[in-house]
Protein backbone atom coordinates (compact mmCIF):
# COMPACT_ATOMS: atom_id res chain seq x y z
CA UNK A 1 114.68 96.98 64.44
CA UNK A 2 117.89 94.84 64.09
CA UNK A 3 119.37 96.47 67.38
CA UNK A 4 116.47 96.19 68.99
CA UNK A 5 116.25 92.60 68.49
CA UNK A 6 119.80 92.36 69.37
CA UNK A 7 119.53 94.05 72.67
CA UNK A 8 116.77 91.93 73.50
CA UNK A 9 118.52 88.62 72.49
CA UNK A 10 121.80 90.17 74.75
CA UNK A 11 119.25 90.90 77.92
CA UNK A 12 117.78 86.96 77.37
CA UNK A 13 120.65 85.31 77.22
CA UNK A 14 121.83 87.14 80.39
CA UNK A 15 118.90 86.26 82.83
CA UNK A 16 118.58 82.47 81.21
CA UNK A 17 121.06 81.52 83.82
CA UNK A 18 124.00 80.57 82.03
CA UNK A 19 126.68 80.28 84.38
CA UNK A 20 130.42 77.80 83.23
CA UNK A 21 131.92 76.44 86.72
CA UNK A 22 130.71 73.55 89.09
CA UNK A 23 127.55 74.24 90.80
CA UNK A 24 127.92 73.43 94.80
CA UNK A 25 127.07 69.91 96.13
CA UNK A 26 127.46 69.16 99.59
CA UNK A 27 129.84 66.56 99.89
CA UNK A 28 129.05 63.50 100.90
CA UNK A 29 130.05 62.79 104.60
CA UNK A 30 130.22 59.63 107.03
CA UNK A 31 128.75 60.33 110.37
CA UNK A 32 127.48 58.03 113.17
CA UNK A 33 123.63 57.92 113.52
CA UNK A 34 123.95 58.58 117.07
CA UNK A 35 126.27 58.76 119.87
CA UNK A 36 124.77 56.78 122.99
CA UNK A 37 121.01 56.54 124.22
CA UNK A 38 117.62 58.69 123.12
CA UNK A 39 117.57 61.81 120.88
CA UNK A 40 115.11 64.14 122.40
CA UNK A 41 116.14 64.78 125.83
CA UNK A 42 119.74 66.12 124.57
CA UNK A 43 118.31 67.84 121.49
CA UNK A 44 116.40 70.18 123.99
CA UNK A 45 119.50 70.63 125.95
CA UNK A 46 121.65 71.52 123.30
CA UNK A 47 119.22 74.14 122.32
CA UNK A 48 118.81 75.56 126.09
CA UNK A 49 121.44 78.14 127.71
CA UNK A 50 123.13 75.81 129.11
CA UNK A 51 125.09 77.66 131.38
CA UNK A 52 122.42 78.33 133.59
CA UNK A 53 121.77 75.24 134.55
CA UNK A 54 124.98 75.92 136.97
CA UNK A 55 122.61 77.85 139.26
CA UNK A 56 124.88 81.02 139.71
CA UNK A 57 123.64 84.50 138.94
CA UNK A 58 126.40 86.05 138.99
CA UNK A 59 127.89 83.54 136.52
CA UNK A 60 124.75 84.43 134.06
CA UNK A 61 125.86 87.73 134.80
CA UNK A 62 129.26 87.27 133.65
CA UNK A 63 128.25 85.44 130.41
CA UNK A 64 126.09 88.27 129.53
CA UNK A 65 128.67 91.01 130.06
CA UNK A 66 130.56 89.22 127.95
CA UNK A 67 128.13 88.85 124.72
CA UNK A 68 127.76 92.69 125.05
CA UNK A 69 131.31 94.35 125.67
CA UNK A 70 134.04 91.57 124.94
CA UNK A 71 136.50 92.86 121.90
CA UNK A 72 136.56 89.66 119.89
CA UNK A 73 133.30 89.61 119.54
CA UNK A 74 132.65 93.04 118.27
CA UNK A 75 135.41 92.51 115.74
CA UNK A 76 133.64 89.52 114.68
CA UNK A 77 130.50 92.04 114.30
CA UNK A 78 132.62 94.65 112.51
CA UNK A 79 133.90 92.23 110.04
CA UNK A 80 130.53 91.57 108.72
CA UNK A 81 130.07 94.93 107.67
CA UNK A 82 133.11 94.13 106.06
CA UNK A 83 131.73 91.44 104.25
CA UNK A 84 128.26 92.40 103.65
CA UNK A 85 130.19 96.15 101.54
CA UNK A 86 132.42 93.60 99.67
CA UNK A 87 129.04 91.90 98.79
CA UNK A 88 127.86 95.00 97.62
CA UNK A 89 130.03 95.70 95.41
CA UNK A 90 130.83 92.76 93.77
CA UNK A 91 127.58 92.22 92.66
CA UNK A 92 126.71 95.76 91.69
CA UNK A 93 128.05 94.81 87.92
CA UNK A 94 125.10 92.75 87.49
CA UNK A 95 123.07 95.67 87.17
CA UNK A 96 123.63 99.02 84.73
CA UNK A 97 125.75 101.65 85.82
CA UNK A 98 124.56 105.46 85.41
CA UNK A 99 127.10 108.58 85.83
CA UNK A 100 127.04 111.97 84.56
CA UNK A 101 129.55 114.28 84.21
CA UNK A 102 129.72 118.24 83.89
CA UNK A 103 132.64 119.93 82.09
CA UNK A 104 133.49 123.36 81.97
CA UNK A 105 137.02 124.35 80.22
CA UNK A 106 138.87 127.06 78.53
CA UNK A 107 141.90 126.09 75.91
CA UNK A 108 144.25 127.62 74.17
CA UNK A 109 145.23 126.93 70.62
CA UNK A 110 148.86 126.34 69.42
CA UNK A 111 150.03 129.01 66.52
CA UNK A 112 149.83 127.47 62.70
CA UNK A 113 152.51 128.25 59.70
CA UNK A 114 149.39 130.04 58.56
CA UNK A 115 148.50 132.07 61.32
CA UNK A 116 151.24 133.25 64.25
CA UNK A 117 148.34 134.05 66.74
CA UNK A 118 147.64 131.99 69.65
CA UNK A 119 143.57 131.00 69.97
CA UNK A 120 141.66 130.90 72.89
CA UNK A 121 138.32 129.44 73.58
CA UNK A 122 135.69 128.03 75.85
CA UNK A 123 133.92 124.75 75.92
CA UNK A 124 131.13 123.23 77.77
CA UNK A 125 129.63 119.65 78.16
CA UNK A 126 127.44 117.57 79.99
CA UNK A 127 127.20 114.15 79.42
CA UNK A 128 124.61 111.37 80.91
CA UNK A 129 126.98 107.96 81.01
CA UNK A 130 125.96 104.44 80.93
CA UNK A 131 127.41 101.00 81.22
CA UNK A 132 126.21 97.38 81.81
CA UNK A 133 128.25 94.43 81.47
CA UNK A 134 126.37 91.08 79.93
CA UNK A 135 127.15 88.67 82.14
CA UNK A 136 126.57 85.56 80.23
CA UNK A 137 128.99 83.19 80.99
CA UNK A 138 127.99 83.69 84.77
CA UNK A 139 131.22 85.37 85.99
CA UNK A 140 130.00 88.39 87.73
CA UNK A 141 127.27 85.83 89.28
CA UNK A 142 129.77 83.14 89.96
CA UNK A 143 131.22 85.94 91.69
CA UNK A 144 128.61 87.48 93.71
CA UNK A 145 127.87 83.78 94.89
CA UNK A 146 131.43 83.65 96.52
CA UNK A 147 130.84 86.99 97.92
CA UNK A 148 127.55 86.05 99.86
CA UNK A 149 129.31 82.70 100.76
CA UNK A 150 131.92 84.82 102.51
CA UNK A 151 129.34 86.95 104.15
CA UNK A 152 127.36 84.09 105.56
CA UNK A 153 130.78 82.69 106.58
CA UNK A 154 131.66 85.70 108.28
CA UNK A 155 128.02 86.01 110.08
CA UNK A 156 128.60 81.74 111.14
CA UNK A 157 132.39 83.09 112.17
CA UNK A 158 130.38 85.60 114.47
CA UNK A 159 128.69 82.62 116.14
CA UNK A 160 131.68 80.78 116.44
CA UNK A 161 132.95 83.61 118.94
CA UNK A 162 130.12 83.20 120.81
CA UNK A 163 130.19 79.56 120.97
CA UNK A 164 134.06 79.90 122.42
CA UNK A 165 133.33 83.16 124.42
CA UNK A 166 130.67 81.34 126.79
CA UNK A 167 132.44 78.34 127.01
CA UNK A 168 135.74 80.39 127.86
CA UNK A 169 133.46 82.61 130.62
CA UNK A 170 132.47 79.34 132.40
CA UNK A 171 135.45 77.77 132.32
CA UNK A 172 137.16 81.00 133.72
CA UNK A 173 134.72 81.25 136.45
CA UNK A 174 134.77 77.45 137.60
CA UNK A 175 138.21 77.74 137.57
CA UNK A 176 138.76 80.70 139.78
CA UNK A 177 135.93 79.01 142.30
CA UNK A 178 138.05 76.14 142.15
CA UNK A 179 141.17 78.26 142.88
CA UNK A 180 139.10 80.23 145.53
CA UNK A 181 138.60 76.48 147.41
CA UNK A 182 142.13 75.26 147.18
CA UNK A 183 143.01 78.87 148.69
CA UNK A 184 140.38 78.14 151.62
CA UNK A 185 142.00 74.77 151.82
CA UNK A 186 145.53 75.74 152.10
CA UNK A 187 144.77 78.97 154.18
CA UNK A 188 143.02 76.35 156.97
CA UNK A 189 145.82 73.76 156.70
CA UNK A 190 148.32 76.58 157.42
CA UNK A 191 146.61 77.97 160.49
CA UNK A 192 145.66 74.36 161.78
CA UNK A 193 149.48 73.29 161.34
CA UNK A 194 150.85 76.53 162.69
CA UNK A 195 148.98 76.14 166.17
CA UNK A 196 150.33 72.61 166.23
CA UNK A 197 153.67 74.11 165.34
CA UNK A 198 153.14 76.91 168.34
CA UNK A 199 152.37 74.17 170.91
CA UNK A 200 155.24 71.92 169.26
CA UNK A 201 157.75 74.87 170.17
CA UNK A 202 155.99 74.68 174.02
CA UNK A 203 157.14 71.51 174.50
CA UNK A 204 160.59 71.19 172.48
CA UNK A 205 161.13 74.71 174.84
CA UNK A 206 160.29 72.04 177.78
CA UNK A 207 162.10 68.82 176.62
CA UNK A 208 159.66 67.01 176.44
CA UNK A 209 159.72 66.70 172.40
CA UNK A 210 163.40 66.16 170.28
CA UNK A 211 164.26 68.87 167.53
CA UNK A 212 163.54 66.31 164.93
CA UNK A 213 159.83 66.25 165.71
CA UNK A 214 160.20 69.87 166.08
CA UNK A 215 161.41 70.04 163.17
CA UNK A 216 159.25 67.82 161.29
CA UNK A 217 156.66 69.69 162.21
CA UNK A 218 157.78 73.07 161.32
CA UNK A 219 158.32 71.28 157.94
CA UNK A 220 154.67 70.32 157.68
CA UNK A 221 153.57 73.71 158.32
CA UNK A 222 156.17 75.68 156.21
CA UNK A 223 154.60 73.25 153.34
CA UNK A 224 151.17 74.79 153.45
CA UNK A 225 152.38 78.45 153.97
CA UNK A 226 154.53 77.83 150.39
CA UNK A 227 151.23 76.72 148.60
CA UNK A 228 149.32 80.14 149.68
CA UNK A 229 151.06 82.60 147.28
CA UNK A 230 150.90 80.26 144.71
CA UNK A 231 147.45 79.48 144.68
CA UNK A 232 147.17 83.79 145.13
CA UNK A 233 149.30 84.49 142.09
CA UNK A 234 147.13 81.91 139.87
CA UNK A 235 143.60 83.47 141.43
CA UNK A 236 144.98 87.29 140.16
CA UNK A 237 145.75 85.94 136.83
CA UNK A 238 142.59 84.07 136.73
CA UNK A 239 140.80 87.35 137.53
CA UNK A 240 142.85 89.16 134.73
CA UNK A 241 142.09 86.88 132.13
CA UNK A 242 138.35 86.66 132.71
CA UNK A 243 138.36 90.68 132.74
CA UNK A 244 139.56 91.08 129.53
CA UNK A 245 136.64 88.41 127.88
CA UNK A 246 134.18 90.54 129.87
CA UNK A 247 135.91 93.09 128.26
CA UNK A 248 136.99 94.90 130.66
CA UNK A 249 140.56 95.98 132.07
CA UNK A 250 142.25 93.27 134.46
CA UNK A 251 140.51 93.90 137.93
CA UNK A 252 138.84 92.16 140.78
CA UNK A 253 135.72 89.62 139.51
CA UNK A 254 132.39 89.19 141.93
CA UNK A 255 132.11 85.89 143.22
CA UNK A 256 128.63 84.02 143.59
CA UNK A 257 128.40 80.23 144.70
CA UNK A 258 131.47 78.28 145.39
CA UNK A 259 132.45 74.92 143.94
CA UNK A 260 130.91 72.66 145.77
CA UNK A 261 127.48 74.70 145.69
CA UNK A 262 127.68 74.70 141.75
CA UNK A 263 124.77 72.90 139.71
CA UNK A 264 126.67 70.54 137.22
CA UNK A 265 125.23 70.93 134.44
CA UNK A 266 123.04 68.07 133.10
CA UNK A 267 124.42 65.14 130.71
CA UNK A 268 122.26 64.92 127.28
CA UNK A 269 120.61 61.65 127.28
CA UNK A 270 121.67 61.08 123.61
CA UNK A 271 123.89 62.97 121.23
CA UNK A 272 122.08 62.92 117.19
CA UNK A 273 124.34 63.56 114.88
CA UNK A 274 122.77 66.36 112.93
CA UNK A 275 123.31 68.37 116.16
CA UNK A 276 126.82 68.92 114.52
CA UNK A 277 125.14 70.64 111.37
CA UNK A 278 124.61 73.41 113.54
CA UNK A 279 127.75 74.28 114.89
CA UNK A 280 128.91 78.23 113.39
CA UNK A 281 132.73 76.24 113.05
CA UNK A 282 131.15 73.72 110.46
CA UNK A 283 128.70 76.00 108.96
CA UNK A 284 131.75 78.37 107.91
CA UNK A 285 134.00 75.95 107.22
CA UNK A 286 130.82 74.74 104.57
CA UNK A 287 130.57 78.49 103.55
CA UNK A 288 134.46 79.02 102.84
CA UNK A 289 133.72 76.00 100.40
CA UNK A 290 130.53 77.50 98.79
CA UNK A 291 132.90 80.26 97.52
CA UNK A 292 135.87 78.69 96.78
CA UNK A 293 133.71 76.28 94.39
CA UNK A 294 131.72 79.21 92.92
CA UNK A 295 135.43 81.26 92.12
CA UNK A 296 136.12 78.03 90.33
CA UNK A 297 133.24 79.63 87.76
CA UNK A 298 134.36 82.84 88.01
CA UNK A 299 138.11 81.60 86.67
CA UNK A 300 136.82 79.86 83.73
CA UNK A 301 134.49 82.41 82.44
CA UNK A 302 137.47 84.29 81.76
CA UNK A 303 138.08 82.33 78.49
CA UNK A 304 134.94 83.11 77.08
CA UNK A 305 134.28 86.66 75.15
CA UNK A 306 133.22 89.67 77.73
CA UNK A 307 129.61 91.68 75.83
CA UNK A 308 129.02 95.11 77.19
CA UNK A 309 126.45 97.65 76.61
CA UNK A 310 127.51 101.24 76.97
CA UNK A 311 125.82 104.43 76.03
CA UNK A 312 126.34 108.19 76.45
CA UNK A 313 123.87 111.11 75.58
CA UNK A 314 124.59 114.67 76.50
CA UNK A 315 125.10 118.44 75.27
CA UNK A 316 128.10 119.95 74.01
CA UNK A 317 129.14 123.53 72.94
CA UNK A 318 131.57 125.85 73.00
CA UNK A 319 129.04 128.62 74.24
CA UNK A 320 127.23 128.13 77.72
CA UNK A 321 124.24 129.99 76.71
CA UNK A 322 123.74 127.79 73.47
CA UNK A 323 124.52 124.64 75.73
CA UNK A 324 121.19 123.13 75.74
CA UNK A 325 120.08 124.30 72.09
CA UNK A 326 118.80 121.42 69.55
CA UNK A 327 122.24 121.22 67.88
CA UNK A 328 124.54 120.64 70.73
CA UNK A 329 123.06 117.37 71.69
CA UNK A 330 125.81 114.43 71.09
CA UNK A 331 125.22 110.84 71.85
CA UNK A 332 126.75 107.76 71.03
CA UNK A 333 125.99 103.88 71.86
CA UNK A 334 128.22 100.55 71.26
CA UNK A 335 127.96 97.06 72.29
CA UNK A 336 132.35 96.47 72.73
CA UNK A 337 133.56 92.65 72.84
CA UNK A 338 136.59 91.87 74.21
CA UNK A 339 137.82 88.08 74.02
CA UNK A 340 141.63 87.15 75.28
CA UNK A 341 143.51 85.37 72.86
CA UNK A 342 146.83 84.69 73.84
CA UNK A 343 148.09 85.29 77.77
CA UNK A 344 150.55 83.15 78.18
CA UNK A 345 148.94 80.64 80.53
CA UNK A 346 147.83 83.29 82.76
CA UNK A 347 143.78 82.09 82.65
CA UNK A 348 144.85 78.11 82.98
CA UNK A 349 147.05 79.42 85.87
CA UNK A 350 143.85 81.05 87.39
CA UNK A 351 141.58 77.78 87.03
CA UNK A 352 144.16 75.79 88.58
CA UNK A 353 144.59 78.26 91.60
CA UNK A 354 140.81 78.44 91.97
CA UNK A 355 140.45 74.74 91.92
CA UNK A 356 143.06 73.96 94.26
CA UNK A 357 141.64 76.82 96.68
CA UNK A 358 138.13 74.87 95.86
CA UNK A 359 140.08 71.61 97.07
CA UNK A 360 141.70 72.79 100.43
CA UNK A 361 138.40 74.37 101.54
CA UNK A 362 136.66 70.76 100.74
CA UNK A 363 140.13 69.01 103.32
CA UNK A 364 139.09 71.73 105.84
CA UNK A 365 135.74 71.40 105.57
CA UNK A 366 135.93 67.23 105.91
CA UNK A 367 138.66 68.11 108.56
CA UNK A 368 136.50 70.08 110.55
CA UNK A 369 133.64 67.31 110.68
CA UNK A 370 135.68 64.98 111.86
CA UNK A 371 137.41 66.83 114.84
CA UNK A 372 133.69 67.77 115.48
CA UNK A 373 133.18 64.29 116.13
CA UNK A 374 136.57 63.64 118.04
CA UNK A 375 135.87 66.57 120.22
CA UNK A 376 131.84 65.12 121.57
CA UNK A 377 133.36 61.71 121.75
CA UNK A 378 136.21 63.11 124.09
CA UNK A 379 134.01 64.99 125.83
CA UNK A 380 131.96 62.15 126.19
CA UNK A 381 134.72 60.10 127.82
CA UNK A 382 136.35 62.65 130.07
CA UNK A 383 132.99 63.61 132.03
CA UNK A 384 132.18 59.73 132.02
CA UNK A 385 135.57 58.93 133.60
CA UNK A 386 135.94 62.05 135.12
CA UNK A 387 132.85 61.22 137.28
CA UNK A 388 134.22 57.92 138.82
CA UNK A 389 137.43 59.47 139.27
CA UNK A 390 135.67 61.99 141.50
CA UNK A 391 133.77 59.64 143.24
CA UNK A 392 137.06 57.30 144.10
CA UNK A 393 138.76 60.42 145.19
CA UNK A 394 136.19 61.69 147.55
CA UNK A 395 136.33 58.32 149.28
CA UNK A 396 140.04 58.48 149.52
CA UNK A 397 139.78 61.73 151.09
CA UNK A 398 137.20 60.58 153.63
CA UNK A 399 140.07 57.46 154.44
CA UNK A 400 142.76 59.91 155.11
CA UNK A 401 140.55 62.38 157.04
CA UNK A 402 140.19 59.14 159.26
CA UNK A 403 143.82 57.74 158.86
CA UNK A 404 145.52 61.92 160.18
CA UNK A 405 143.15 61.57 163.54
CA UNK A 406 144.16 58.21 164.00
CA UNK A 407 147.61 58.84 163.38
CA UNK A 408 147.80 61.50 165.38
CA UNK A 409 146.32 59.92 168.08
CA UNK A 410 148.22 57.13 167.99
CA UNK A 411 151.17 59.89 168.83
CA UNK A 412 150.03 61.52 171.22
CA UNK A 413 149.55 58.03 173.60
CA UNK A 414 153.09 57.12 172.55
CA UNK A 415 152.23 54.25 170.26
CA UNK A 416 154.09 55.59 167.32
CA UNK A 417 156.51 58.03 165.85
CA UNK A 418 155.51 61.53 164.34
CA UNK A 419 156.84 60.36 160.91
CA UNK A 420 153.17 58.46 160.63
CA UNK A 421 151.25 62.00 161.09
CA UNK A 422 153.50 63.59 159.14
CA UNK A 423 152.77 60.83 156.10
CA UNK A 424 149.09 60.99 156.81
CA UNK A 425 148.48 64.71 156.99
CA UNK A 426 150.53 65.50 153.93
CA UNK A 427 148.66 63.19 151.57
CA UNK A 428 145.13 64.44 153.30
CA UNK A 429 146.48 67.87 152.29
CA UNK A 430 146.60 66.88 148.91
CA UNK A 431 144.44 64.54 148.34
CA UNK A 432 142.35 67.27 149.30
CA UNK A 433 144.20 69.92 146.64
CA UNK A 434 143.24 66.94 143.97
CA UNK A 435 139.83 66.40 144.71
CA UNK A 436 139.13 69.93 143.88
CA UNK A 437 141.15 70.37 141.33
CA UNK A 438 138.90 67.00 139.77
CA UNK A 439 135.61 69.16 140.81
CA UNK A 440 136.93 71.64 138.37
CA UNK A 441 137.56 69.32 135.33
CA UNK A 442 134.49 67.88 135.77
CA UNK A 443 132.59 71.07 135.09
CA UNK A 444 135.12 71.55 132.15
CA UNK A 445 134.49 68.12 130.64
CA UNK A 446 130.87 69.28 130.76
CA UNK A 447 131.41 72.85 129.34
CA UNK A 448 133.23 71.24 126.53
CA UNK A 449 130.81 68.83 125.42
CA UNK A 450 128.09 71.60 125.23
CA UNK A 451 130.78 73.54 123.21
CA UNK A 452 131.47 70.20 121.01
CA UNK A 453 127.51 69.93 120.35
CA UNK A 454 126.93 73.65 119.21
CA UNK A 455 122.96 73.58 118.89
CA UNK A 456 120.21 76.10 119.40
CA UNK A 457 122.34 77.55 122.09
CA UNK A 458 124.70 79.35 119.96
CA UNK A 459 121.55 80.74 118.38
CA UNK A 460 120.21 82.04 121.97
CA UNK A 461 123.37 82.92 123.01
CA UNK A 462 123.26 85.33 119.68
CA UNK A 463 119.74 86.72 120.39
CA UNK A 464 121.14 87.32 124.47
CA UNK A 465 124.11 89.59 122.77
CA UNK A 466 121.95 91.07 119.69
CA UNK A 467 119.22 92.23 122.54
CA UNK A 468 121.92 93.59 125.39
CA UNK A 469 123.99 95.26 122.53
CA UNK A 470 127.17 97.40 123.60
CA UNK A 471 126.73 99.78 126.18
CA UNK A 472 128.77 102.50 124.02
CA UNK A 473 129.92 102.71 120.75
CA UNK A 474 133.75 102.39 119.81
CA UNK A 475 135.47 105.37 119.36
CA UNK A 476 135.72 106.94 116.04
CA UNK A 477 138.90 108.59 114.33
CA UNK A 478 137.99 111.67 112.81
């Protein structure tokens, strides 16, 4: 009755929850209310896939190639597997653990002063094993807490790929369509300069130029052929990067709508705060701190006496046929404590380990926060200023347009040297180059602020890539 009693008490104390270490409390952290106007209108945004507001199929196309086959991303799925078996088996002490255990043998017997012959004989057992640890101080659980913290952090590390992958997609397409354009540019500059060069050559052949404008205009023409390879070598390396997130080998990418016929994407009317929360970076980051605090537990339960059950009941004889006769049944059951007395500072040193782990997740976790913010507000700006810089450059381009046919007019009656056509055609050339090249960080300040904002989108983004799923699996070694 007295064990009884005592296994009971054991099996209460376990479930009543008793657990030494800090339990987690979000920390407390300073964040603006808001960012600029209304809530609502960028709340639905930021919970939209964004990226087809751009108006491209073949970019949605991209994006979705991408959430099915790239290799970062089906790491990131791989490694929670990873996570979800450690799970598994650090909490499988919380419950009992069964084995059992057949043993056949034959030994031989040493000789004795009282008898020189050798002995030989057989014995068999089987044994049914049990063994459950009493987790009363909370260790296994403080444990199996940091465990799932890890797995959730893994499943939010997941989403973080996502969140990057897309943006990285879009980014790599805008860019090569804004690479494409400065290629059309340069390719029409060179042709337009090298009939002007052709006729140039006419009338230096005729004396009717010098070799100075002759060569000034060779100059201007040899300018635009230079810029043609480079923009070439930057487009092939553009394609080769964006391959390898669609994950693919480096090759050739489909084009769709070009720059200027790109949708940008919309500007949320207000940026709340809590928008942040769901961001997989900060949610990890969070996670990571979940287990570092509940290792903290897991340390100091150490100090504290370790109560385990253990029992064994079997059959053992040294004749196979008598194995399972009344008389060869053997069992045995104990209730072992084990409490550390002296280790030479090797528990304190655990404690303080786990609480300085505890304290760098809580810096990286605060960290994280706060370039969350830095990165919206600097999105913010650059697609603010971005704008009117666009805008101003579009009307200086429209001024030089005008100033090249009114230099080169001016030449042609005599009224002034080539050296003003020269000037004027140049900066039109890149001006030109520039206002492009601003097209394209427009639609990057944009992409980054829907990456700064995280939202629902990660969320649909992660639905798009559970629902596609790979194509094939990856090959297995045998």
């Amino acid at each position: 009755m007295r064990k009884s009693s005592l296994a009971a008490a054991l099996l209460a104390l376990s479930a009543s929850g008793c657990m030494v270490g800090p339990d987690y409390v979000r920390p407390t952290i300073e964040t603006p209310a808001a960012w600029r106007l209304s809530d609502e209108s960028a709340r639905d945004l930021a919970n939209s896939r964004w990226w087809q507001q751009f108006d491209d199929p073949v970019l949605d196309e991209l994006v979705e190639t991408a959430l099915r086959e790239n290799k970062d991303l089906r790491i990131a799925t791989a490694r929670i597997e990873e996570f979800a078996g450690r799970y598994g088996i650090v909490r499988a002490p919380l419950f009992p653990q069964i084995g059992a255990t057949y043993e056949p043998a034959k030994q031989r017997g040493s000789p004795t002063t009282l008898s020189r012959e050798t002995t030989v004989f057989d014995s068999y057992q089987a044994v049914l094993t049990a063994s459950w640890e009493i987790d009363i101080w909370g260790r296994i659980r403080r444990q199996s807490e940091a465990a799932r913290a890890q797995l959730l952090a893994s499943e939010d590390g997941r989403r973080a790929v996502i969140l990057s992958l897309v943006g990285s997609v879009a980014s790599a397409y805008v860019n090569l369509r804004d690479l494409d354009r400065q290629l059309e540019i340069a390719k029409a500059t060179a042709n337009s300069r090298g009939e002007s060069y052709e006729i140039f050559k006419l009338r230096y052949s005729g004396g009717i130029i010098s070799l100075l404008e002759l060569s000034q205009n060779q100059s201007q023409y040899e300018e635009a052929v230079a810029t043609i390879p480079v923009i070439e070598k930057a487009i092939a390396q553009q394609e080769n990067g964006l391959s390898v997130l669609l994950g693919r080998n480096p090759g050739p990418i489909v084009r769709g709508r070009n720059i200027d016929q790109l949708t940008l994407p919309a500007v949320p009317a207000g940026l709340p705060s809590d928008l942040l929360e769901r961001r997989p970076d900060l949610q990890q980051a969070e996670q990571n701190l979940i287990a570092a605090n509940a290792l903290i537990g897991a340390a100091k339960a150490a100090y504290f006496p370790t109560i385990s059950l253990t029992g064994l009941f079997g059959v053992s004889s040294d004749n196979l046929s008598s194995l399972f006769d009344a008389q060869s049944k053997i069992w045995r059951y104990a209730a072992p404590i084990s409490l550390p007395i002296f280790t030479g500072g090797a528990l304190a040193g655990q404690v303080q380990v786990a609480e300085a782990q505890q304290q760098q997740a809580l810096f990286a976790y605060q960290k994280a926060i706060q370039q969350a913010f830095a990165e919206v507000n600097d999105a913010l700006v650059d697609q603010d200023r971005t704008r009117a810089q666009l805008q101003s450059q579009k009307r200086q381009v429209d001024a030089l347009v005008q100033y090249a046919a009114t230099a080169r007019l001016r030449y042609e009656n005599g009224y002034t040297s080539y050296i003003e056509v020269v000037d004027a055609e140049s900066r039109l050339f890149n001006a030109q180059l520039q206002y492009t090249q601003t097209q394209q960080t427009q639609f990057q300040a944009m992409i980054n602020l829907y990456k700064a904002m995280g939202g629902g989108w990660v969320l649909e983004a992660d639905k798009l890539a559970t629902a596609n799923g790979p194509q094939e699996d990856p090959p297995r070694v045998p």
